[in-house]
C-alpha atoms as a PDB file:
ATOM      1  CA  UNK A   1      63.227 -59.103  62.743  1.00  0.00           C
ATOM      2  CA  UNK A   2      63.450 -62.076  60.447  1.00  0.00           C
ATOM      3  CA  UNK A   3      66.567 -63.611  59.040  1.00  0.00           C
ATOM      4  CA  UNK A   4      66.897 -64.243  55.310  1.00  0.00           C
ATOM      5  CA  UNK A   5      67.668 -67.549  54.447  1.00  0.00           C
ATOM      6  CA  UNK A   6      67.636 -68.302  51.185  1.00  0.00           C
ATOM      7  CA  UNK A   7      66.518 -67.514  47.517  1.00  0.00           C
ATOM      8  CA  UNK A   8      66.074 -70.050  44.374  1.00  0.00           C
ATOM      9  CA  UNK A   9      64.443 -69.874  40.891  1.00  0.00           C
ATOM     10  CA  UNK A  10      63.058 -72.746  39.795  1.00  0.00           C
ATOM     11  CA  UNK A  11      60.467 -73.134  36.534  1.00  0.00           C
ATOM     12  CA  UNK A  12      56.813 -74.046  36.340  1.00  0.00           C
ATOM     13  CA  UNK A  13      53.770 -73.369  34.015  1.00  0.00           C
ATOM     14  CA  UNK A  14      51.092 -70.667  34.249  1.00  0.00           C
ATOM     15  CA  UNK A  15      47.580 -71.394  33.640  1.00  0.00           C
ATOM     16  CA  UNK A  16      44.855 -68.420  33.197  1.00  0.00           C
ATOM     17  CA  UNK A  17      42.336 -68.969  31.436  1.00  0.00           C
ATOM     18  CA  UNK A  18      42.605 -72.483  30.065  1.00  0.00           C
ATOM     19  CA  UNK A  19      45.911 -71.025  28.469  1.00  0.00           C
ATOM     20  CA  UNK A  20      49.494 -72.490  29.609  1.00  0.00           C
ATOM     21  CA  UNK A  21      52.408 -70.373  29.531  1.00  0.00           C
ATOM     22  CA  UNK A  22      55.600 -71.778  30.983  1.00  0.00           C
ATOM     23  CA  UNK A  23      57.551 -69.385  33.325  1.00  0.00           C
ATOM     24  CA  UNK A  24      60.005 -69.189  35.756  1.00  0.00           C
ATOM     25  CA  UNK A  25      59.488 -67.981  39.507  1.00  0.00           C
ATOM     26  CA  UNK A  26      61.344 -67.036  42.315  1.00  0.00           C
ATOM     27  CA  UNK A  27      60.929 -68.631  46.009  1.00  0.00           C
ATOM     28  CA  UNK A  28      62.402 -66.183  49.001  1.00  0.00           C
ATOM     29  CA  UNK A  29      62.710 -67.831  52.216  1.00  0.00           C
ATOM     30  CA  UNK A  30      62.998 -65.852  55.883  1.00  0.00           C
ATOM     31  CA  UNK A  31      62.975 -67.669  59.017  1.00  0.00           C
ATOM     32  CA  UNK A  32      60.665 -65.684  61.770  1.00  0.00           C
ATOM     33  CA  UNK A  33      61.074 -64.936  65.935  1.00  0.00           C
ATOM     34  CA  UNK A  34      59.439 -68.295  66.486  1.00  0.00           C
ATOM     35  CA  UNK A  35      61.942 -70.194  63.994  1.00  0.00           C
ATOM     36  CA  UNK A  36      58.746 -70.688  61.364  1.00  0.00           C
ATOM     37  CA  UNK A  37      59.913 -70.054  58.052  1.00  0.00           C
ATOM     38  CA  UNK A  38      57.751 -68.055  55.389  1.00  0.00           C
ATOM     39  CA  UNK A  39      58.628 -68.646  51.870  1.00  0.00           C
ATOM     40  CA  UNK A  40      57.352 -66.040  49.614  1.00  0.00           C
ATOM     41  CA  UNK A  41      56.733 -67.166  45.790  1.00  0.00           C
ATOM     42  CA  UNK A  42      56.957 -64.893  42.767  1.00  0.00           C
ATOM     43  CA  UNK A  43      56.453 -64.740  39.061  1.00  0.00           C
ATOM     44  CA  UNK A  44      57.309 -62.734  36.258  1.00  0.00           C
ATOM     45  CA  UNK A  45      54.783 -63.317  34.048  1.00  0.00           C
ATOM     46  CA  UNK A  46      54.382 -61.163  30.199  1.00  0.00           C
ATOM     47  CA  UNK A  47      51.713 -58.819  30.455  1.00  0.00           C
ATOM     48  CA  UNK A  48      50.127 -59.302  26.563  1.00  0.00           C
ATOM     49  CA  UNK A  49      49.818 -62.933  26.649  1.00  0.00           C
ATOM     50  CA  UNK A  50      48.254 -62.491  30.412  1.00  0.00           C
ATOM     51  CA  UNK A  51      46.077 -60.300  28.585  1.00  0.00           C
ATOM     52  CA  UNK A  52      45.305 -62.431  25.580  1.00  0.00           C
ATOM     53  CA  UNK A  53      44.271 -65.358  27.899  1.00  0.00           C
ATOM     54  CA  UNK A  54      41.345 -63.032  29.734  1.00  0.00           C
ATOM     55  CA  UNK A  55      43.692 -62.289  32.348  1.00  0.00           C
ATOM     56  CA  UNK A  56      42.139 -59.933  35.046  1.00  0.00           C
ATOM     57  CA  UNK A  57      44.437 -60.551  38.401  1.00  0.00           C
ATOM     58  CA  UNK A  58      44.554 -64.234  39.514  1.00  0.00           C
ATOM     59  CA  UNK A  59      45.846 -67.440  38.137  1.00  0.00           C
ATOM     60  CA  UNK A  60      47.553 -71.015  39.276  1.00  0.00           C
ATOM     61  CA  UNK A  61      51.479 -71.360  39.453  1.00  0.00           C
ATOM     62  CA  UNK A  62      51.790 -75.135  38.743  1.00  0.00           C
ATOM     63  CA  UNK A  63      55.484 -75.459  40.547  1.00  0.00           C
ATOM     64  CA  UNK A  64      58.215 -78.172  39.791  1.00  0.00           C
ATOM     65  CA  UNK A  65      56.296 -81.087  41.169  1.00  0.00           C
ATOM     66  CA  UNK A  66      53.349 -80.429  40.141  1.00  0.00           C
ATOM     67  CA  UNK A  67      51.831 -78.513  43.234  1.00  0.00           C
ATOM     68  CA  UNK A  68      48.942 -75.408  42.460  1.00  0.00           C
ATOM     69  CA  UNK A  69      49.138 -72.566  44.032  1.00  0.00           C
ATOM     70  CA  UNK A  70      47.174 -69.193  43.352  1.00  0.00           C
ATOM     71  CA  UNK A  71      48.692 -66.132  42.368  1.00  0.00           C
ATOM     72  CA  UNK A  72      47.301 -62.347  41.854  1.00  0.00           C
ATOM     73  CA  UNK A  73      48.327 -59.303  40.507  1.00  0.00           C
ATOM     74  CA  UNK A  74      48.100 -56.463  42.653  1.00  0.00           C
ATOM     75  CA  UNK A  75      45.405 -54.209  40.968  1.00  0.00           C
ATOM     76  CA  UNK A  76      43.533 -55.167  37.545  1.00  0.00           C
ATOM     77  CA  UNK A  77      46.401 -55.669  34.595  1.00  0.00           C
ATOM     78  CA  UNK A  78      45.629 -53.843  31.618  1.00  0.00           C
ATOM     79  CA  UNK A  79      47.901 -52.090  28.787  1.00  0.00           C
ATOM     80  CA  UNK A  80      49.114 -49.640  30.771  1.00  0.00           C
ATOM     81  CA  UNK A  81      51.325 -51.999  32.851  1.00  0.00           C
ATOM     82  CA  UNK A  82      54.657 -53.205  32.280  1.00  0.00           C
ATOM     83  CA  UNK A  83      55.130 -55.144  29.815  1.00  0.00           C
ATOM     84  CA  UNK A  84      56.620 -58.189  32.496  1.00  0.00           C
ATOM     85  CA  UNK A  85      54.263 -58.226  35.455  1.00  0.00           C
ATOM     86  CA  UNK A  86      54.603 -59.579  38.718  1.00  0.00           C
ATOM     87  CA  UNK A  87      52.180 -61.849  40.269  1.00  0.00           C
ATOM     88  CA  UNK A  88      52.413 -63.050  44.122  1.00  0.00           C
ATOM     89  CA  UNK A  89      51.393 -65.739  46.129  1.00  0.00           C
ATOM     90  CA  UNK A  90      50.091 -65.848  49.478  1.00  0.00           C
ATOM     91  CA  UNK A  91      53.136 -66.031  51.708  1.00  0.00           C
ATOM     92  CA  UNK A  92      53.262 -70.112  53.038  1.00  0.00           C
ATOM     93  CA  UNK A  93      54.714 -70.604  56.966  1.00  0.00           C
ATOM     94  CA  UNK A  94      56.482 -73.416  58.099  1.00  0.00           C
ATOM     95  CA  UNK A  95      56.802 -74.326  61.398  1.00  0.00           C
ATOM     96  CA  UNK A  96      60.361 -75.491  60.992  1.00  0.00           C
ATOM     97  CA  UNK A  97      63.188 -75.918  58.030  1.00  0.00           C
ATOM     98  CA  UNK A  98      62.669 -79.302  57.848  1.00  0.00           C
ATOM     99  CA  UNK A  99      59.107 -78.727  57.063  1.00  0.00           C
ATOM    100  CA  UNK A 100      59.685 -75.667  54.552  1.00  0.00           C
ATOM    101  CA  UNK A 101      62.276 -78.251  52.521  1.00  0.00           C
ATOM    102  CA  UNK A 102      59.656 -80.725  52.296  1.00  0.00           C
ATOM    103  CA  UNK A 103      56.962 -78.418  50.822  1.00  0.00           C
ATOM    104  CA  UNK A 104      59.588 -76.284  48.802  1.00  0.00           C
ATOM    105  CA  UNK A 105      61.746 -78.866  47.827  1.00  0.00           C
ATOM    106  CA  UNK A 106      63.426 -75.759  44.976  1.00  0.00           C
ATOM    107  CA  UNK A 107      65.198 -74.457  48.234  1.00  0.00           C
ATOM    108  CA  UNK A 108      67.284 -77.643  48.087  1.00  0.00           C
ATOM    109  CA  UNK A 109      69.891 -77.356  50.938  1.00  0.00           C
ATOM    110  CA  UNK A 110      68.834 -74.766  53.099  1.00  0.00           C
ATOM    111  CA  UNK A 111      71.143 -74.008  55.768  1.00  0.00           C
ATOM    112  CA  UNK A 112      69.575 -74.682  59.113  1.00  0.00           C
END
């Protein structure tokens, strides 16, 4: 069973499209059996301008730092959705907590 560590927001723009959108997200981070951490990123994202910009179900998070990172909808959006969506990144896995603040540094001080 994994052990939840922490959660932070932080704020970052979304690009689909050649569109820009600035939104917040929402970084979740679980330490595993083999002490690896996986940090799951989120973002709630408005479904008419996702729309608007061509969106179908994938688009970059830029993150506070600048770092890319694909997201997806689950499914095809259209007008039948919620009007906030969420999209979802590929979990990431650290091999440690040192190595999880480096590359998430929005977790700031994560208890070890």
């Amino acid at each position: 069973m994994s052990e939840h560590l922490q959660e932070a927001s932080s704020n970052g723009t979304l690009e689909v499209g050649g569109g820009q959108s600035n939104v917040g997200y929402k970084l979740v981070a679980t330490r595993e059996h083999d002490e690896a951490v996986r940090v799951r990123i989120s973002v709630m994202a408005p479904r008419d301008w996702l729309l608007k910009q061509g969106f179908k179900h994938d688009a970059t998070l830029v993150r506070k730092g600048g770092a890319r990172l694909p997201i997806i909808f689950d499914g095809t959006l259209d007008v039948g959705d919620n009007i906030s969506v969420e999209l979802d990144a590929s979990d990431t896995i650290c091999p440690s907590i040192d190595e999880a603040r480096k590359t998430f540094p929005e977790l700031g001080l994560m208890a070890g």
